[in-house]
PDB file of N, CA and C in Angstrom:
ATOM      1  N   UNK A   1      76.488  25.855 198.303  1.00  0.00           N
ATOM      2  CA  UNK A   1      77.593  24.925 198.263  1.00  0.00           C
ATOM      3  C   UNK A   1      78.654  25.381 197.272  1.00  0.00           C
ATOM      4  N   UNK A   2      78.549  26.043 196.087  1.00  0.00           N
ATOM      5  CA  UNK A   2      79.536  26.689 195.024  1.00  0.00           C
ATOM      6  C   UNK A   2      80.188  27.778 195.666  1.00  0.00           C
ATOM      7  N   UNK A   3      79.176  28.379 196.096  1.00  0.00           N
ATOM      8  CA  UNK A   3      80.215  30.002 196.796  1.00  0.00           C
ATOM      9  C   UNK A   3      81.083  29.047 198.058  1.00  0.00           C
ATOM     10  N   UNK A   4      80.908  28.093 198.508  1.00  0.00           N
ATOM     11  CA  UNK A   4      81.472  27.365 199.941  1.00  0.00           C
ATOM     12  C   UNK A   4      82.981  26.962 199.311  1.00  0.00           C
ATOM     13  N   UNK A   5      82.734  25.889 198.097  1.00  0.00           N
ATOM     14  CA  UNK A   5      83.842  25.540 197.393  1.00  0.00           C
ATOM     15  C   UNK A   5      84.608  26.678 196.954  1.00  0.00           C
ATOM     16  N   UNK A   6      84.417  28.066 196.734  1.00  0.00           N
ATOM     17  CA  UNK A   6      85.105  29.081 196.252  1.00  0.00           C
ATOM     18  C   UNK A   6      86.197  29.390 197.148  1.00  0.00           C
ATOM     19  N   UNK A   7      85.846  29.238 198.665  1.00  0.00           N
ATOM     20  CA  UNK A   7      86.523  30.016 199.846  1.00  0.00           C
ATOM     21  C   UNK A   7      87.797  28.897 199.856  1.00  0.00           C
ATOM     22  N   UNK A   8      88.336  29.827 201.131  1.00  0.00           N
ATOM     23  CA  UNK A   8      89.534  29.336 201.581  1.00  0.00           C
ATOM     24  C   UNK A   8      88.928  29.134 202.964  1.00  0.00           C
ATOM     25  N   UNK A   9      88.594  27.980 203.447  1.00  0.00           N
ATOM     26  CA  UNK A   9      88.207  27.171 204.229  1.00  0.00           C
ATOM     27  C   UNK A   9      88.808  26.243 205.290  1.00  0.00           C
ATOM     28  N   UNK A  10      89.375  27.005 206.582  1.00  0.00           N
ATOM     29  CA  UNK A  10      90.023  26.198 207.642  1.00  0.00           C
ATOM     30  C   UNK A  10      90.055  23.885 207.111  1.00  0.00           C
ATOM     31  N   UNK A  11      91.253  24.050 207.380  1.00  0.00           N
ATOM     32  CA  UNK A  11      90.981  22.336 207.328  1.00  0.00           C
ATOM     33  C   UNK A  11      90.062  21.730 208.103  1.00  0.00           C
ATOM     34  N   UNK A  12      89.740  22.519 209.165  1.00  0.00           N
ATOM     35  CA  UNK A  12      88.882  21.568 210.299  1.00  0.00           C
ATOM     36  C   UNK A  12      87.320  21.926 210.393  1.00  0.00           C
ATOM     37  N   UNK A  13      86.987  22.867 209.153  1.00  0.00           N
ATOM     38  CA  UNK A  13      85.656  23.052 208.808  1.00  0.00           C
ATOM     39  C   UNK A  13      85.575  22.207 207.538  1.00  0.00           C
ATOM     40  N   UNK A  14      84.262  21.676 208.161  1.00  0.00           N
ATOM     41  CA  UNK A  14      83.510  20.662 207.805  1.00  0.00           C
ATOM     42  C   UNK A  14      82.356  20.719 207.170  1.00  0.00           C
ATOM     43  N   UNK A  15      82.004  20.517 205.778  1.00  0.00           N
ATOM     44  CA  UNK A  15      80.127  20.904 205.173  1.00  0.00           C
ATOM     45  C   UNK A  15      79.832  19.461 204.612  1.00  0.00           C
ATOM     46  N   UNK A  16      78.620  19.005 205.049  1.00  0.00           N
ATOM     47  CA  UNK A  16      77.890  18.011 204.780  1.00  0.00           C
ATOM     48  C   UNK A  16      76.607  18.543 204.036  1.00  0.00           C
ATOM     49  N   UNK A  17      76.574  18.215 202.637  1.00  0.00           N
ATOM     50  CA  UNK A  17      75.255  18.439 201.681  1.00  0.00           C
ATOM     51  C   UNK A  17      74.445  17.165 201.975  1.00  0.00           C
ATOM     52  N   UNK A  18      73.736  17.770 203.069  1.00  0.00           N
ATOM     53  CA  UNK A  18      72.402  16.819 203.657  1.00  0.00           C
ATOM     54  C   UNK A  18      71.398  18.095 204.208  1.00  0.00           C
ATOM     55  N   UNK A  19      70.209  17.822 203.968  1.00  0.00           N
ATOM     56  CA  UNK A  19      69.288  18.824 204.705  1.00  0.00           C
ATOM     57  C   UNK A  19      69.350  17.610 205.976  1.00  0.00           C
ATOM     58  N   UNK A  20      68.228  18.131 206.544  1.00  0.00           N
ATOM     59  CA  UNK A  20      68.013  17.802 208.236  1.00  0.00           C
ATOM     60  C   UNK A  20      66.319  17.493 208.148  1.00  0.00           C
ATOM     61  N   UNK A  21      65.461  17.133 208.536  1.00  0.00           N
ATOM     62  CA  UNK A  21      64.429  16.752 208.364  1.00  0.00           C
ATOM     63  C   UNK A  21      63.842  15.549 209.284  1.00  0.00           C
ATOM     64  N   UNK A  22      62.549  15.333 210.022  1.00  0.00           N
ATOM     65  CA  UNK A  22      61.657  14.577 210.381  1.00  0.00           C
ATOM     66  C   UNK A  22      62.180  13.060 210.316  1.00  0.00           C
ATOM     67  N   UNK A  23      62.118  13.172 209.022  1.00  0.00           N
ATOM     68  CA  UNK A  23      62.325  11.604 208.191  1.00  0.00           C
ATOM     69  C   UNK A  23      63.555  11.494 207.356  1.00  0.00           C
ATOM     70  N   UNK A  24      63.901  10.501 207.003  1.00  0.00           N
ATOM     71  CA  UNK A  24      65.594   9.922 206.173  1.00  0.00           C
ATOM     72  C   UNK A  24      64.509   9.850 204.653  1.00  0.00           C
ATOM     73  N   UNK A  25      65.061  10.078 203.889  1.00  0.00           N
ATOM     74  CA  UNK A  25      64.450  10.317 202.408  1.00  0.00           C
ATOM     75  C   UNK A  25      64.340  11.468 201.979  1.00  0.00           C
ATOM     76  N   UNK A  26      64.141  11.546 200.484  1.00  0.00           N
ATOM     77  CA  UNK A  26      63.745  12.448 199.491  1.00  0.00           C
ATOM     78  C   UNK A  26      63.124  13.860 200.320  1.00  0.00           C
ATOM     79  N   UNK A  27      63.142  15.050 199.889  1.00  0.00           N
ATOM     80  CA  UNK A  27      62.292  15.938 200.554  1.00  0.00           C
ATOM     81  C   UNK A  27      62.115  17.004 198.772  1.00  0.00           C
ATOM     82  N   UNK A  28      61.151  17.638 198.780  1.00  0.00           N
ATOM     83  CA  UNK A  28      61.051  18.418 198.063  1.00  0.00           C
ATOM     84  C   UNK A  28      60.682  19.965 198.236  1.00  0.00           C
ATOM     85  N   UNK A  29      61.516  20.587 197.448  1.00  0.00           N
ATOM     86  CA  UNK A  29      61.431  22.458 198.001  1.00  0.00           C
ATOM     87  C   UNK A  29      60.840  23.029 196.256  1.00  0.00           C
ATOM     88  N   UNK A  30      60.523  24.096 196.899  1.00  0.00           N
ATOM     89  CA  UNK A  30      60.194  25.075 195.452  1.00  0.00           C
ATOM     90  C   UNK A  30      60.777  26.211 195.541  1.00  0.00           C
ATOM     91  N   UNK A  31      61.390  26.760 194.114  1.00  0.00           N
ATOM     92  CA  UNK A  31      62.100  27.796 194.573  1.00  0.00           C
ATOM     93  C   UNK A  31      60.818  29.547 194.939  1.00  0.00           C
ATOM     94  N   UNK A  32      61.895  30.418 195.220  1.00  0.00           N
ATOM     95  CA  UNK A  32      61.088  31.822 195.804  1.00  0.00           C
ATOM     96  C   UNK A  32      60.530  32.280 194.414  1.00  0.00           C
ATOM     97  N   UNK A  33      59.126  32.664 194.981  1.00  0.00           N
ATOM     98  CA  UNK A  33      58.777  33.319 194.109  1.00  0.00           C
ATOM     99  C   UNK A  33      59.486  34.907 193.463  1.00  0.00           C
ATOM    100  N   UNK A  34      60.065  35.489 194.124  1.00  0.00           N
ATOM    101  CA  UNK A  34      61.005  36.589 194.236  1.00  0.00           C
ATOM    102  C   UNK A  34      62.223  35.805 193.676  1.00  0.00           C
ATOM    103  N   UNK A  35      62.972  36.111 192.266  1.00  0.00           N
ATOM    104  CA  UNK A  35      64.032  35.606 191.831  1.00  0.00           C
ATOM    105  C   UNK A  35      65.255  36.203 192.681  1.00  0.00           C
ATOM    106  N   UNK A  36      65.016  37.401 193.274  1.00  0.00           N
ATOM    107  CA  UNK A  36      65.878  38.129 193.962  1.00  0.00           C
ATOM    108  C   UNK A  36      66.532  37.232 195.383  1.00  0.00           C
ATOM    109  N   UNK A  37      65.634  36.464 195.866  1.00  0.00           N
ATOM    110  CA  UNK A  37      65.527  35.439 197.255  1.00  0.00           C
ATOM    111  C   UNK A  37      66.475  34.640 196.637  1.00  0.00           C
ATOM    112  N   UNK A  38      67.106  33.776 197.515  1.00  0.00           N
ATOM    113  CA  UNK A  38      67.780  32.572 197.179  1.00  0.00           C
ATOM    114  C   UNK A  38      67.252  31.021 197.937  1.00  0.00           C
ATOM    115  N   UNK A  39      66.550  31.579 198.939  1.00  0.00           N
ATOM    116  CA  UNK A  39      65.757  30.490 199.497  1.00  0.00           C
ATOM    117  C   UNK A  39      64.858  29.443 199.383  1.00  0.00           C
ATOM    118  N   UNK A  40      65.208  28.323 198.563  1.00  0.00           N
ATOM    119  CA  UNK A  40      63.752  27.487 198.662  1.00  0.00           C
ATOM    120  C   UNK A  40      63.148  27.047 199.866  1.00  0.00           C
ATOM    121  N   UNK A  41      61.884  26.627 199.741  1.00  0.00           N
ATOM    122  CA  UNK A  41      61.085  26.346 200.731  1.00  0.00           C
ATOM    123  C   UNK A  41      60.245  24.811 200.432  1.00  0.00           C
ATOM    124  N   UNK A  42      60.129  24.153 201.668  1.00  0.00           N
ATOM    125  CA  UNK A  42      59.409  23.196 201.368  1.00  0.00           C
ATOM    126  C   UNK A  42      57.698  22.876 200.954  1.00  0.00           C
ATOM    127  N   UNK A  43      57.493  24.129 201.298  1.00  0.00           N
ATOM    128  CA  UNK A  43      55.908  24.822 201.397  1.00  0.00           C
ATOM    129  C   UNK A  43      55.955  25.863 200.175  1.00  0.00           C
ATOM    130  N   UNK A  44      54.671  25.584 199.232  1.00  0.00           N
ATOM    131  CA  UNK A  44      54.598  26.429 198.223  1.00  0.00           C
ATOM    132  C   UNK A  44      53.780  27.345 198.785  1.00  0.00           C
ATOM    133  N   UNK A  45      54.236  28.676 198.658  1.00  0.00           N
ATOM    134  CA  UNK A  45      53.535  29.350 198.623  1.00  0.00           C
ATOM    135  C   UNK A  45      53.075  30.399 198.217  1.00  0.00           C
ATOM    136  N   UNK A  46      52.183  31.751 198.089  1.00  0.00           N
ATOM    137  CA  UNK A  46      51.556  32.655 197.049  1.00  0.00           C
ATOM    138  C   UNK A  46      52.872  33.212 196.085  1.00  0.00           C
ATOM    139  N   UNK A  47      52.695  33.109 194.592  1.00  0.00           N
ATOM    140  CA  UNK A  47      53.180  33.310 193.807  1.00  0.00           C
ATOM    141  C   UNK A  47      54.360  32.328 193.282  1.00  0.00           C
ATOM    142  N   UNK A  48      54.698  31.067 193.990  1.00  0.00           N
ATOM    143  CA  UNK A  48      55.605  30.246 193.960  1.00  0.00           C
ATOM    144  C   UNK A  48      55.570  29.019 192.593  1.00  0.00           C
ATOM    145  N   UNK A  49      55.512  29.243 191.621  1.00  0.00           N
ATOM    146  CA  UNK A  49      55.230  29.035 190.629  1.00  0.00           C
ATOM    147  C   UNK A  49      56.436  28.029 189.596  1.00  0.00           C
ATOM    148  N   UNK A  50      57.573  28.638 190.109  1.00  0.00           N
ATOM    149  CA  UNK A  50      58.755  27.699 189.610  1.00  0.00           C
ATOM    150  C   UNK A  50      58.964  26.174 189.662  1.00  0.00           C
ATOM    151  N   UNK A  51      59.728  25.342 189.196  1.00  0.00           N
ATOM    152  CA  UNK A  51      59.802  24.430 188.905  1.00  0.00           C
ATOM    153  C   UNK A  51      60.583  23.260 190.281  1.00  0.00           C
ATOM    154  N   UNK A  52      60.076  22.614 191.150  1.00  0.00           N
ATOM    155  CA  UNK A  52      60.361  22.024 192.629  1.00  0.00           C
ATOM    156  C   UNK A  52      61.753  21.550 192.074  1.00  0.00           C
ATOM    157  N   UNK A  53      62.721  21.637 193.229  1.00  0.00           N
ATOM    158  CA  UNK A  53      63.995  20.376 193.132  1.00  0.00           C
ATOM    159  C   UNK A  53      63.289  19.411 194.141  1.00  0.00           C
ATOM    160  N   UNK A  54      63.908  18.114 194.078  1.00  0.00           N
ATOM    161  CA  UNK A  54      63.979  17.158 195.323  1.00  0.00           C
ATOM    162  C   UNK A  54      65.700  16.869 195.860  1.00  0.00           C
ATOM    163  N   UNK A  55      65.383  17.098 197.059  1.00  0.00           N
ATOM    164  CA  UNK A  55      67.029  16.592 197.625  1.00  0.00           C
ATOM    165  C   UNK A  55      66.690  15.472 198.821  1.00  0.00           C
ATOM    166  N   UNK A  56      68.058  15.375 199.442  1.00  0.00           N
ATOM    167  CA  UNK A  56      68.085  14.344 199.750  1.00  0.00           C
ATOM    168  C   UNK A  56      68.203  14.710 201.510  1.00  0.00           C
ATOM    169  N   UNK A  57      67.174  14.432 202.242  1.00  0.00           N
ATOM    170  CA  UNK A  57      67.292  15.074 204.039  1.00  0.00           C
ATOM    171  C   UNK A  57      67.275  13.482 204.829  1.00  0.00           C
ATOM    172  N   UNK A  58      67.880  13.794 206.002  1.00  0.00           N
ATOM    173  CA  UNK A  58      67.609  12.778 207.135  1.00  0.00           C
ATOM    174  C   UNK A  58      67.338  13.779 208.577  1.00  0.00           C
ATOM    175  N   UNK A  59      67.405  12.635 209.296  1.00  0.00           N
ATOM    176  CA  UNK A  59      67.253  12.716 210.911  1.00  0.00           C
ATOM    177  C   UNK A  59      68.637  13.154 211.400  1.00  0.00           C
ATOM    178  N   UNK A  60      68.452  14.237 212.200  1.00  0.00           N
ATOM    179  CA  UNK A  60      69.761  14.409 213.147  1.00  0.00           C
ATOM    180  C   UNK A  60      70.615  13.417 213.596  1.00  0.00           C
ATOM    181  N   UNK A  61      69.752  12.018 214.817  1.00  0.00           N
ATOM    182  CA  UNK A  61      70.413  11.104 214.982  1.00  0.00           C
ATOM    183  C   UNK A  61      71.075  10.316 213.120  1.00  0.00           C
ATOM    184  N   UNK A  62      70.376  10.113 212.098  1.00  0.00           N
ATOM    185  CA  UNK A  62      71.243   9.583 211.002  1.00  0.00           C
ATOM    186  C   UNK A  62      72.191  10.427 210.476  1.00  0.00           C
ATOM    187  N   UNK A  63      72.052  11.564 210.520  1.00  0.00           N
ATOM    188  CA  UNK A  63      73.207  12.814 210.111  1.00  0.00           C
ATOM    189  C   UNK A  63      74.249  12.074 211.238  1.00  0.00           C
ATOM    190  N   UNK A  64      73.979  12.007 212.275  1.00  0.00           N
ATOM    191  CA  UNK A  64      75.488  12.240 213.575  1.00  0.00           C
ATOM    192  C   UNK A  64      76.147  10.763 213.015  1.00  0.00           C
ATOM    193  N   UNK A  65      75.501   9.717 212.788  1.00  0.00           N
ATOM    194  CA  UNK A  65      75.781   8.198 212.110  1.00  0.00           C
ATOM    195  C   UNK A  65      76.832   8.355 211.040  1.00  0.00           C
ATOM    196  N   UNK A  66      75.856   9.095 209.912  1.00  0.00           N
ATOM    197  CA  UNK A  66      76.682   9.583 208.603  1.00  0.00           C
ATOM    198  C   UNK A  66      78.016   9.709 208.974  1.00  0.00           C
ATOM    199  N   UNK A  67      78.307  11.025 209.668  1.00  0.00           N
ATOM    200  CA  UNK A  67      79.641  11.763 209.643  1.00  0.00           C
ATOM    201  C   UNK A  67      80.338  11.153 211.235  1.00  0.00           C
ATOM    202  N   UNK A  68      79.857   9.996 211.868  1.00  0.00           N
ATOM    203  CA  UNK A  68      80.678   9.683 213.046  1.00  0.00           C
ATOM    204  C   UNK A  68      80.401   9.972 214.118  1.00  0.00           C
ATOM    205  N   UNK A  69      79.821  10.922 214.158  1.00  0.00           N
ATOM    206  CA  UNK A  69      79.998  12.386 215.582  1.00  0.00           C
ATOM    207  C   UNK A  69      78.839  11.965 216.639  1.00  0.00           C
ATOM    208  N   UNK A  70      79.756  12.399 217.561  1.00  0.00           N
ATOM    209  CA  UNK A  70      78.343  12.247 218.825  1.00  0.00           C
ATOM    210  C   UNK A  70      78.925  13.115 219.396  1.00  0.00           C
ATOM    211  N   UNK A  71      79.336  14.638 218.580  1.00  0.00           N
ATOM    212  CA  UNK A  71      78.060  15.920 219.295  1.00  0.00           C
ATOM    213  C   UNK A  71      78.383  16.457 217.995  1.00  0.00           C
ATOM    214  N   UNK A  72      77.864  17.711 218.206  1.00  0.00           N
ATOM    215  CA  UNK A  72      77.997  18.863 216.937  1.00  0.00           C
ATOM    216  C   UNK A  72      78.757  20.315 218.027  1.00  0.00           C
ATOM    217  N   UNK A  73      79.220  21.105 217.309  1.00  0.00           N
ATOM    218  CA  UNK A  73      79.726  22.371 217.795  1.00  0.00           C
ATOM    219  C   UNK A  73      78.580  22.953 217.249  1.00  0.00           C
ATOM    220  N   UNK A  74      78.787  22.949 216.224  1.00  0.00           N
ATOM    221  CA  UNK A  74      77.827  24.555 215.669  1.00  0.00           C
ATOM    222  C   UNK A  74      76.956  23.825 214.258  1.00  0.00           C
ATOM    223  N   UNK A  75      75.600  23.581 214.525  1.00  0.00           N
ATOM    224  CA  UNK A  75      74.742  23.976 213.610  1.00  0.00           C
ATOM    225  C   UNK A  75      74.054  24.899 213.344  1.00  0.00           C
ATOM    226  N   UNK A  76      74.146  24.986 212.044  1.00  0.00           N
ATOM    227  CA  UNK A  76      73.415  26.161 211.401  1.00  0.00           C
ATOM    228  C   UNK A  76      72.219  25.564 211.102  1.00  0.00           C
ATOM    229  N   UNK A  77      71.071  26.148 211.062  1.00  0.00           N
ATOM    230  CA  UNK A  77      69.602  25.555 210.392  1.00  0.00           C
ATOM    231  C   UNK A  77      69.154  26.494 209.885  1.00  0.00           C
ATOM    232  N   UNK A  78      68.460  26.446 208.426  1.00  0.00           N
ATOM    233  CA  UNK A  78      68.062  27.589 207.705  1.00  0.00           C
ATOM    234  C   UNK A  78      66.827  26.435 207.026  1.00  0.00           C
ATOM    235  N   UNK A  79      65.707  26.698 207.882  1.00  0.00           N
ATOM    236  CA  UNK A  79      64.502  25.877 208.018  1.00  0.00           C
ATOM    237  C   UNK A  79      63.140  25.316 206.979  1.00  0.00           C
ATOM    238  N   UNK A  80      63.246  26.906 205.917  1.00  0.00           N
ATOM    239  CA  UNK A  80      63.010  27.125 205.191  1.00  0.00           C
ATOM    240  C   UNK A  80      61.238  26.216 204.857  1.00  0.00           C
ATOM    241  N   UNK A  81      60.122  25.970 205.954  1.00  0.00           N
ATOM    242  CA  UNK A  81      58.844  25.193 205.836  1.00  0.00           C
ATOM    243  C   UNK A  81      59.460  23.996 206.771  1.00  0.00           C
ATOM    244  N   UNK A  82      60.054  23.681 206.788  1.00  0.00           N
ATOM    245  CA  UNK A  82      60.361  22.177 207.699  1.00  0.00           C
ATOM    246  C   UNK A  82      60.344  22.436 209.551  1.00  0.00           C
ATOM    247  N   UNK A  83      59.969  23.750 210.123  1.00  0.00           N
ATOM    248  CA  UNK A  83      59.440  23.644 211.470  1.00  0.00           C
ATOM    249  C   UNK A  83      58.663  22.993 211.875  1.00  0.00           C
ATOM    250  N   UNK A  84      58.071  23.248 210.870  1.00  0.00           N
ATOM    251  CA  UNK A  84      56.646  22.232 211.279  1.00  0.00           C
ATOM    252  C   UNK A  84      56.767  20.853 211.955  1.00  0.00           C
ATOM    253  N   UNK A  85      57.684  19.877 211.319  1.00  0.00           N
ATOM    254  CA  UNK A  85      58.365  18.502 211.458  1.00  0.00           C
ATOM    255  C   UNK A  85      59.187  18.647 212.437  1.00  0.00           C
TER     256      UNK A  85
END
């Protein structure tokens, strides 16, 4: 989201800081064990040792609510343990 705010960004692009998720509530990730990665994951796993954030995810249908929309052009999903759901 910082490198996003850096750019020069069409007016008609749009970023919503919401994950996507199963359920509306809290979700919690841990960061990579590899400091080099930038990816947290919702699933700890071997060597993952760092300290969890919690953010804040919903449901697709409550995302489309949120922001109005009944469709999307282009989502991106960067899934990171949440396939599962």
């Amino acid at each position: 989201l910082a490198w996003l705010a850096s750019q020069q960004l069409p007016a008609a692009f749009h970023i919503h800081a919401l994950g996507l998720g199963d359920a509306d509530g809290p979700a919690t990730f841990v960061p990579p064990a590899d400091d080099r990665h930038v990816s947290y994951s919702a699933r700890r796993g071997k060597g993952q040792t760092g300290e969890a954030i919690t953010i804040e995810v919903c449901t697709l249908p409550t995302l489309l609510n949120r922001i109005g929309a009944t469709r999307i052009d282009v989502l991106k999903m960067d899934i990171e343990g949440f396939e599962y759901g």
